[in-house]
PDB file of N, CA and C in Angstrom:
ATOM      1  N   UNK A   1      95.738 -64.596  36.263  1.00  0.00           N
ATOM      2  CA  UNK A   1      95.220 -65.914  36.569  1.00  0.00           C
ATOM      3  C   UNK A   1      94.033 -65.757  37.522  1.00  0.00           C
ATOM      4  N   UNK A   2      93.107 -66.596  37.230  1.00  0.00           N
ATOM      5  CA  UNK A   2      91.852 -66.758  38.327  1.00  0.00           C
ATOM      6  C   UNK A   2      92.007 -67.601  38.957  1.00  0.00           C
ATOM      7  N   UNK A   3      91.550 -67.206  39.879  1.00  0.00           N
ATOM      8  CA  UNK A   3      91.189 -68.353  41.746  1.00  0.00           C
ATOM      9  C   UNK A   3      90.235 -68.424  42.131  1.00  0.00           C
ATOM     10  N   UNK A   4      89.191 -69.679  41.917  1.00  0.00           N
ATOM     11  CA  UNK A   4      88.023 -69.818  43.053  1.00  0.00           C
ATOM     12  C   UNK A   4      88.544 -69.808  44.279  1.00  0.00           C
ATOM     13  N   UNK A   5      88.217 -68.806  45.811  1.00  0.00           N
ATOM     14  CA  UNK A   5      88.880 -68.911  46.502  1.00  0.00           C
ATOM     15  C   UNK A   5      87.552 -68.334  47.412  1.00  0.00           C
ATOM     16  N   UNK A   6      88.118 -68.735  48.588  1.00  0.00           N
ATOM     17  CA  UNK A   6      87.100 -68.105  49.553  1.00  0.00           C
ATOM     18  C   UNK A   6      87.129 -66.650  50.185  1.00  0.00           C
ATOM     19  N   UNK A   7      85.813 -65.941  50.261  1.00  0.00           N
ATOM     20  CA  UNK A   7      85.677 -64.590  50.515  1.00  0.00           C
ATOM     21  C   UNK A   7      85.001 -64.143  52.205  1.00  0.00           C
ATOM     22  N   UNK A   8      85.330 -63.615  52.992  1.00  0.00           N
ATOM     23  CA  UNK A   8      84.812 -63.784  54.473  1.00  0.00           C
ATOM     24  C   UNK A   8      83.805 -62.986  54.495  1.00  0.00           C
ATOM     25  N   UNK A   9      82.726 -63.280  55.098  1.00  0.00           N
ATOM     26  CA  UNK A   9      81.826 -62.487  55.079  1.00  0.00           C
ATOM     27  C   UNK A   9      81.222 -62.673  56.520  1.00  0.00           C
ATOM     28  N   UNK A  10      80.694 -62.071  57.180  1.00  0.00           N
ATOM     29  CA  UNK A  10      80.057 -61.766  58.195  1.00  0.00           C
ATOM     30  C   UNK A  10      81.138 -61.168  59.873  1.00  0.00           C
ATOM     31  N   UNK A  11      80.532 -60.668  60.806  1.00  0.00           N
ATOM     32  CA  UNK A  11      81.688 -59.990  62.057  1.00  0.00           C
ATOM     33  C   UNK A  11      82.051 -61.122  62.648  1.00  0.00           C
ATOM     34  N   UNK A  12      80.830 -61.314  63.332  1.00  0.00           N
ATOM     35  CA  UNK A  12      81.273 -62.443  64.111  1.00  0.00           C
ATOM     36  C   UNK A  12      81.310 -64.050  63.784  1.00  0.00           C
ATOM     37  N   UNK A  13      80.920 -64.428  62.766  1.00  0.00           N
ATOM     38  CA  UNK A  13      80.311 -65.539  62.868  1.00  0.00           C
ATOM     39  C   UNK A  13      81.072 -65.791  61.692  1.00  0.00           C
ATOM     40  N   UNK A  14      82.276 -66.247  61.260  1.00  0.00           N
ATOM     41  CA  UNK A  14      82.567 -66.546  59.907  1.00  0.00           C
ATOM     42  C   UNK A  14      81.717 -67.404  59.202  1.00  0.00           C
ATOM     43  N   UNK A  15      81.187 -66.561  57.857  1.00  0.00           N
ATOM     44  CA  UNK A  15      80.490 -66.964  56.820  1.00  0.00           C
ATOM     45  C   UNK A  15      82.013 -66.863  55.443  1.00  0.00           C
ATOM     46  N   UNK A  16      81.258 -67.550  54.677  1.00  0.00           N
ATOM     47  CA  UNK A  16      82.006 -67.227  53.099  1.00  0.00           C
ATOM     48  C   UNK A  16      81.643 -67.696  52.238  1.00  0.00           C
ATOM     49  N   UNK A  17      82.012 -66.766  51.389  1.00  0.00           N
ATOM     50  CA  UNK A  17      80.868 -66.343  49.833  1.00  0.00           C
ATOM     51  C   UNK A  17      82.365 -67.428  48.778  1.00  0.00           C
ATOM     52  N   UNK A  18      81.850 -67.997  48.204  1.00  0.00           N
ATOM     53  CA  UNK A  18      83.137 -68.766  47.557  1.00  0.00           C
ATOM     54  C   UNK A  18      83.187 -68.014  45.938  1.00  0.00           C
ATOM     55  N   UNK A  19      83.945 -67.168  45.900  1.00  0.00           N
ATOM     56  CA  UNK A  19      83.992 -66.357  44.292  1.00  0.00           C
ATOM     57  C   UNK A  19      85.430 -66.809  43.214  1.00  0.00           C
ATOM     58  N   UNK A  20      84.946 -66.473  41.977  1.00  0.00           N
ATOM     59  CA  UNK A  20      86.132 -65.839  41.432  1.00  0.00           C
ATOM     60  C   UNK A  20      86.925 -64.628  40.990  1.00  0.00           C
ATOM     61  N   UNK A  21      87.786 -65.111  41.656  1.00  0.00           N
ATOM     62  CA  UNK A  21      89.290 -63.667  41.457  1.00  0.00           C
ATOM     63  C   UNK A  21      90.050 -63.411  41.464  1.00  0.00           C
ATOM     64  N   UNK A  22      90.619 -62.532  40.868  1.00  0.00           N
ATOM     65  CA  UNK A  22      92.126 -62.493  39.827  1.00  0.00           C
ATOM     66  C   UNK A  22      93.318 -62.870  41.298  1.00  0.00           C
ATOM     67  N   UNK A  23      94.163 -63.339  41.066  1.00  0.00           N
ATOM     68  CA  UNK A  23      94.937 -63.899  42.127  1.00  0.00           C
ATOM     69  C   UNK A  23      95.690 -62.579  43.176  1.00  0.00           C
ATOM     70  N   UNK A  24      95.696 -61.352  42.340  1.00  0.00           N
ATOM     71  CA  UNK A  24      96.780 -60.295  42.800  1.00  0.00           C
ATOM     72  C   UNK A  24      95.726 -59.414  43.723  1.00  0.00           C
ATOM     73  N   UNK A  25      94.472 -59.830  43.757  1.00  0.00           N
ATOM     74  CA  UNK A  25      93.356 -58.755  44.381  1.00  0.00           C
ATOM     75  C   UNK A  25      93.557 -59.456  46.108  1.00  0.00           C
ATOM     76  N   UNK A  26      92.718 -58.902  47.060  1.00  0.00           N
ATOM     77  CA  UNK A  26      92.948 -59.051  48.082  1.00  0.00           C
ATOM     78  C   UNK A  26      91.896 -59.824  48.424  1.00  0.00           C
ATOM     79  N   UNK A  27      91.685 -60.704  49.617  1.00  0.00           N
ATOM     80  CA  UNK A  27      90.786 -61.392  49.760  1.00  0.00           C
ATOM     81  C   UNK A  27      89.646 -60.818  49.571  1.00  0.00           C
ATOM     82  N   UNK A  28      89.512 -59.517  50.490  1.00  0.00           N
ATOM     83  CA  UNK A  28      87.868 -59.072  50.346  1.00  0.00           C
ATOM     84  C   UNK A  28      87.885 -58.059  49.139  1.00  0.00           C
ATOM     85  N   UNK A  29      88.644 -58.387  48.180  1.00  0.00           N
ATOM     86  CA  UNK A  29      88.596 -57.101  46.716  1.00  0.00           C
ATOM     87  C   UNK A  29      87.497 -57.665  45.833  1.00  0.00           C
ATOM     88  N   UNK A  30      87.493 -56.747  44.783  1.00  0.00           N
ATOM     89  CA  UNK A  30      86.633 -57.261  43.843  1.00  0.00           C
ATOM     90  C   UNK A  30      86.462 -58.610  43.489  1.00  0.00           C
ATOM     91  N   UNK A  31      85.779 -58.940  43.520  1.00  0.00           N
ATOM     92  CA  UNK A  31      85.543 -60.294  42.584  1.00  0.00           C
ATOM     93  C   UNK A  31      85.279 -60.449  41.099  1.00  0.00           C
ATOM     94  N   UNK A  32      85.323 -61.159  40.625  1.00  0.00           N
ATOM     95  CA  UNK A  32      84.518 -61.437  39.045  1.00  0.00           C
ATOM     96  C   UNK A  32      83.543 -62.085  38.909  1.00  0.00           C
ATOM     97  N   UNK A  33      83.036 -62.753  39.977  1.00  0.00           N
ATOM     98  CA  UNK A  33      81.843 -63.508  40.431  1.00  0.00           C
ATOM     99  C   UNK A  33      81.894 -64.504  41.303  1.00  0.00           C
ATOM    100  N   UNK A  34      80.393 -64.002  42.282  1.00  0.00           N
ATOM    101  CA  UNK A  34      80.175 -65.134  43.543  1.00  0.00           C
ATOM    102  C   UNK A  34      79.647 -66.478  42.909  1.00  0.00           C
ATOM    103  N   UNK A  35      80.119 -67.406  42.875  1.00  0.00           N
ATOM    104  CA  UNK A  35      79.475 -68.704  42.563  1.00  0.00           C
ATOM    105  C   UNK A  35      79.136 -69.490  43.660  1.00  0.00           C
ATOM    106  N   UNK A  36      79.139 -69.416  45.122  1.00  0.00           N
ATOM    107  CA  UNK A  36      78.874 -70.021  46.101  1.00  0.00           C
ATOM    108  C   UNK A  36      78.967 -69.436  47.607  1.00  0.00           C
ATOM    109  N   UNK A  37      78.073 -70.559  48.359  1.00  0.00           N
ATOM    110  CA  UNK A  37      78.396 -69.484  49.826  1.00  0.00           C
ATOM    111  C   UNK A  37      78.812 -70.883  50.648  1.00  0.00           C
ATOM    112  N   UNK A  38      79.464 -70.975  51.731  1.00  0.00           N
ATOM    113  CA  UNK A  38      79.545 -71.809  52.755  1.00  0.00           C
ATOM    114  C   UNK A  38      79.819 -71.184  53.815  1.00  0.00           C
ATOM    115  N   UNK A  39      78.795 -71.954  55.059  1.00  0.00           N
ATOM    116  CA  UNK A  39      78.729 -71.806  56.222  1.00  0.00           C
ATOM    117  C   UNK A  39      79.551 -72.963  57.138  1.00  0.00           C
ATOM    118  N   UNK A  40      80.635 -72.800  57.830  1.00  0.00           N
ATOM    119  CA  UNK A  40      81.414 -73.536  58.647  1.00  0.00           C
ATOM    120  C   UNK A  40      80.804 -74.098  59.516  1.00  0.00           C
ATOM    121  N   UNK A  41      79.883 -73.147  60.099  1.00  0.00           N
ATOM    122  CA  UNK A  41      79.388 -73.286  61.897  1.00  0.00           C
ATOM    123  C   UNK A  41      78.558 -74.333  61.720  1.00  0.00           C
ATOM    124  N   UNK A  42      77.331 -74.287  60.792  1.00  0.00           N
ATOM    125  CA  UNK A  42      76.260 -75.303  60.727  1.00  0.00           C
ATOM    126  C   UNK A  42      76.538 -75.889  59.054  1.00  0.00           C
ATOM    127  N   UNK A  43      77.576 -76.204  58.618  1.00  0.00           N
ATOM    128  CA  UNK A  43      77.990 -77.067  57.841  1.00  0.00           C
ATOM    129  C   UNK A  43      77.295 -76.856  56.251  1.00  0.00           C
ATOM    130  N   UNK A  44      76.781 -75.546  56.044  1.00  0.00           N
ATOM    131  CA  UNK A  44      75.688 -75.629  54.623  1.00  0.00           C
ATOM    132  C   UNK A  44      76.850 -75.100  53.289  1.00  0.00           C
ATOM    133  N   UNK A  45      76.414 -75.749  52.801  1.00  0.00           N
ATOM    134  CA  UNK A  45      76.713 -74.894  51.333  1.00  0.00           C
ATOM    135  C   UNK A  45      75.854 -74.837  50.095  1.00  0.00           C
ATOM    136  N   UNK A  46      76.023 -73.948  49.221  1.00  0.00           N
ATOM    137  CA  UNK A  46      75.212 -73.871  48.190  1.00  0.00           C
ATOM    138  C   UNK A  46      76.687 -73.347  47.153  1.00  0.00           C
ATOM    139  N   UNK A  47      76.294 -74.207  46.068  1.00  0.00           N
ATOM    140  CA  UNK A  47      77.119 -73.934  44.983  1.00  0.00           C
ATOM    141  C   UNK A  47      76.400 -73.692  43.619  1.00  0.00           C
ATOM    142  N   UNK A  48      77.046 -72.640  42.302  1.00  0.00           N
ATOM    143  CA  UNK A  48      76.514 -72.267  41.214  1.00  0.00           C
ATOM    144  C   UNK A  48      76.952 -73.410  40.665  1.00  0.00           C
ATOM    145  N   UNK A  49      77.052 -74.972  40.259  1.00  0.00           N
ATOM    146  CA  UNK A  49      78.095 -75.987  39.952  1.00  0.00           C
ATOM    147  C   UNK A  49      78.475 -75.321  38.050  1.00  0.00           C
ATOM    148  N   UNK A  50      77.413 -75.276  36.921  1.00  0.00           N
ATOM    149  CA  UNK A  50      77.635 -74.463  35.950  1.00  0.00           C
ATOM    150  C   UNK A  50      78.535 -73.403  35.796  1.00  0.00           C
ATOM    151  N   UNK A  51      78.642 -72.402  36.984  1.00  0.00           N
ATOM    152  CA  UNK A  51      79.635 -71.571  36.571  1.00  0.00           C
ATOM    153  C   UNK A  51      80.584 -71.729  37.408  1.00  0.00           C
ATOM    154  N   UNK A  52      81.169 -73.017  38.453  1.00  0.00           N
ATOM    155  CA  UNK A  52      82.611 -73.397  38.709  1.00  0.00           C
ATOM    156  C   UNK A  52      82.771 -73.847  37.524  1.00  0.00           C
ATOM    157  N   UNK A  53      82.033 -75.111  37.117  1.00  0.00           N
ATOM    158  CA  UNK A  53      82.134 -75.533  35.815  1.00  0.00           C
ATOM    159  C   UNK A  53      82.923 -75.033  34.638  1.00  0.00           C
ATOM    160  N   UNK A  54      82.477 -74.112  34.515  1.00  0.00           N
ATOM    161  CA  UNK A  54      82.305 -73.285  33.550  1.00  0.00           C
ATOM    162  C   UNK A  54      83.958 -72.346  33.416  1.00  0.00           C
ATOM    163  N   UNK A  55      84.076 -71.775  34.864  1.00  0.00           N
ATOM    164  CA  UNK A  55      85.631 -71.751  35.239  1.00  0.00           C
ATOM    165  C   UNK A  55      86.350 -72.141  34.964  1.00  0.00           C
ATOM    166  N   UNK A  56      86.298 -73.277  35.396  1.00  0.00           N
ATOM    167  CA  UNK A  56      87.527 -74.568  35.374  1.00  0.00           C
ATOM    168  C   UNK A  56      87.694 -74.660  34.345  1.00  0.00           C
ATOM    169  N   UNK A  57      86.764 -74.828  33.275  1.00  0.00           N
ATOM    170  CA  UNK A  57      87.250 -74.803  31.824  1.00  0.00           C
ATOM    171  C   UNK A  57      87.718 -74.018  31.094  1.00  0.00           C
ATOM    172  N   UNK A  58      87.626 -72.654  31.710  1.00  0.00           N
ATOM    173  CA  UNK A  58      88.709 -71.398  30.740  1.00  0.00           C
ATOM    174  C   UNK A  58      89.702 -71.507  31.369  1.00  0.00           C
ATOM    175  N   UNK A  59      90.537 -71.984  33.080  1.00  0.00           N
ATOM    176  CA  UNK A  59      91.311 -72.432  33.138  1.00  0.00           C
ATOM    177  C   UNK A  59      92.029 -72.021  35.014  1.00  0.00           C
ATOM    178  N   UNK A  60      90.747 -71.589  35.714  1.00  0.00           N
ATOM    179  CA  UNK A  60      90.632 -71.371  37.104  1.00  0.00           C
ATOM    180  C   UNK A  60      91.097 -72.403  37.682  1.00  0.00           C
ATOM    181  N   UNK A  61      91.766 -71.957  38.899  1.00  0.00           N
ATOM    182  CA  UNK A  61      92.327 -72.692  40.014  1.00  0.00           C
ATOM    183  C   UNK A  61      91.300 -72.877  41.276  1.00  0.00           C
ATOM    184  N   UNK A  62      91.469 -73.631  41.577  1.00  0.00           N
ATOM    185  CA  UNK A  62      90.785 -73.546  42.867  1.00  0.00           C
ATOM    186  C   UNK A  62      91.530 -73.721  43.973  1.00  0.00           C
ATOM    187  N   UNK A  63      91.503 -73.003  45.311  1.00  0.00           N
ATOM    188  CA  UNK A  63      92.367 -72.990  46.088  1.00  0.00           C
ATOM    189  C   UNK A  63      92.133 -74.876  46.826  1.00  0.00           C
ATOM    190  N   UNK A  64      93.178 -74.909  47.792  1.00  0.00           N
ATOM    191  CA  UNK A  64      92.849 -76.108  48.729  1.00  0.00           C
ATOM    192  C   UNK A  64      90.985 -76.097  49.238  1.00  0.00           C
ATOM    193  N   UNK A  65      91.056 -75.757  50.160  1.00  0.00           N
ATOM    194  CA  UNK A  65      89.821 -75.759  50.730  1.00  0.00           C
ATOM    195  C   UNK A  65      88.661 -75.584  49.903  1.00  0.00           C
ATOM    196  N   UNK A  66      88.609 -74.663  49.070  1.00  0.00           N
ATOM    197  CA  UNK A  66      87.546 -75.046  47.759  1.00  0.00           C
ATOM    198  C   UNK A  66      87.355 -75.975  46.944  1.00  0.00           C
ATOM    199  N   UNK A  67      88.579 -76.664  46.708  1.00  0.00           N
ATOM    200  CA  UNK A  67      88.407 -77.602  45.639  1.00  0.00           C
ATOM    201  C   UNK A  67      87.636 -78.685  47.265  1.00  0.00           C
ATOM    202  N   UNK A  68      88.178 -78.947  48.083  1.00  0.00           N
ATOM    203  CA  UNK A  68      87.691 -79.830  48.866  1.00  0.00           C
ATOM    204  C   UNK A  68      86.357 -79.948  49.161  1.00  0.00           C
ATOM    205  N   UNK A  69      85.835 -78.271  49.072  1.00  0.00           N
ATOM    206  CA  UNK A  69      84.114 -78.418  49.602  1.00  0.00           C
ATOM    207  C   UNK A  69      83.396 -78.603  48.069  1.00  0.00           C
ATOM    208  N   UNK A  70      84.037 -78.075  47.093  1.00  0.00           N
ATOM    209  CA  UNK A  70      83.646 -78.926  45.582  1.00  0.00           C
ATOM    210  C   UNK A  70      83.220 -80.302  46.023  1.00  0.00           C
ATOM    211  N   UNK A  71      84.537 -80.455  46.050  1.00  0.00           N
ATOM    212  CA  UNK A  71      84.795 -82.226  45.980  1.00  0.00           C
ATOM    213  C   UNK A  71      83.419 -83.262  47.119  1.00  0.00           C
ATOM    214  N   UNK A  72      83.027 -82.419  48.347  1.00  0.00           N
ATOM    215  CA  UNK A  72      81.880 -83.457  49.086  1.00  0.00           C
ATOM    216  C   UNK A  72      81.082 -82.965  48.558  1.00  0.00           C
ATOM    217  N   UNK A  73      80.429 -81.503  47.780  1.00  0.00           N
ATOM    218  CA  UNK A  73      79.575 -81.643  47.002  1.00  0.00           C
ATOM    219  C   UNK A  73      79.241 -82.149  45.994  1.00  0.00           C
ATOM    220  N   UNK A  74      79.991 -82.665  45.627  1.00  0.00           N
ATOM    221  CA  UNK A  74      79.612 -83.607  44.356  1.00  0.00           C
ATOM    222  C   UNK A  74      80.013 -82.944  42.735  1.00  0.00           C
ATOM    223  N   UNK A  75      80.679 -82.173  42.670  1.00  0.00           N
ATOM    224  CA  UNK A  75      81.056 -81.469  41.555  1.00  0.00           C
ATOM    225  C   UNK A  75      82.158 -82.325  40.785  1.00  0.00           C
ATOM    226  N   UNK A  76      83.387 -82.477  41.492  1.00  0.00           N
ATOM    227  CA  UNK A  76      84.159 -83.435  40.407  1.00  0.00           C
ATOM    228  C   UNK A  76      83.730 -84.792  41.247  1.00  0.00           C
ATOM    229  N   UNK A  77      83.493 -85.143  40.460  1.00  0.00           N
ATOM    230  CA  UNK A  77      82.383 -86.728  40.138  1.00  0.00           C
ATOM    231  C   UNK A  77      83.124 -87.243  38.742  1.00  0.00           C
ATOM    232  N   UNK A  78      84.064 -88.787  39.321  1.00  0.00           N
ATOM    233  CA  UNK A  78      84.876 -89.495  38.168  1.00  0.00           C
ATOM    234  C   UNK A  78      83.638 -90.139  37.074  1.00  0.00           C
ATOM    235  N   UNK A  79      84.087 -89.865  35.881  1.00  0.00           N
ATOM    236  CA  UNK A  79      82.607 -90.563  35.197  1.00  0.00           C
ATOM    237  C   UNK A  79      82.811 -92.267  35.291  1.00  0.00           C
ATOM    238  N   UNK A  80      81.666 -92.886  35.316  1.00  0.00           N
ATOM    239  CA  UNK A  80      81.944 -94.545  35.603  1.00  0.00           C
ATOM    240  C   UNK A  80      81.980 -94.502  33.759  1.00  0.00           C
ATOM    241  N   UNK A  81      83.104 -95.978  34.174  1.00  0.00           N
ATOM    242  CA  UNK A  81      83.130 -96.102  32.717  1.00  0.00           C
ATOM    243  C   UNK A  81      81.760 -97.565  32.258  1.00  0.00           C
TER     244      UNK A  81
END
């Protein structure tokens, strides 16, 4: 099973790279791909939205906290009817 999940990156300053990867790997293990980065401290993110997209539809999970920074970015967006 795949997990968009968050990856830590930097010593001091927590950064994280938001990837996908197989659920049994370790946080900082391989990935199958970075699709995003978020910064906590000064609030930025940048997302690949196409290839969460793209995820979700072969059948990826997204952890709590990812689906949430999805979610203020604007990715799941209810369609108006």
């Amino acid at each position: 099973m795949v997990k968009l999940r968050l990856k830590r990156c930097g010593r001091k300053q927590a950064v994280y790279r938001i990837v996908a990867i197989d659920v049994r790997s370790r946080r900082e293990g391989r990935d199958l791909r970075t699709v995003g980065f978020y910064d906590p401290i000064h609030d930025r993110v940048q997302l690949d939205v196409p290839a969460i997209l793209d995820f979700l539809d072969k059948g990826a999970q997204p952890t709590g906290t990812v689906h949430d920074i999805s979610r203020r970015a604007g990715v799941f967006t209810e369609p108006e009817p």
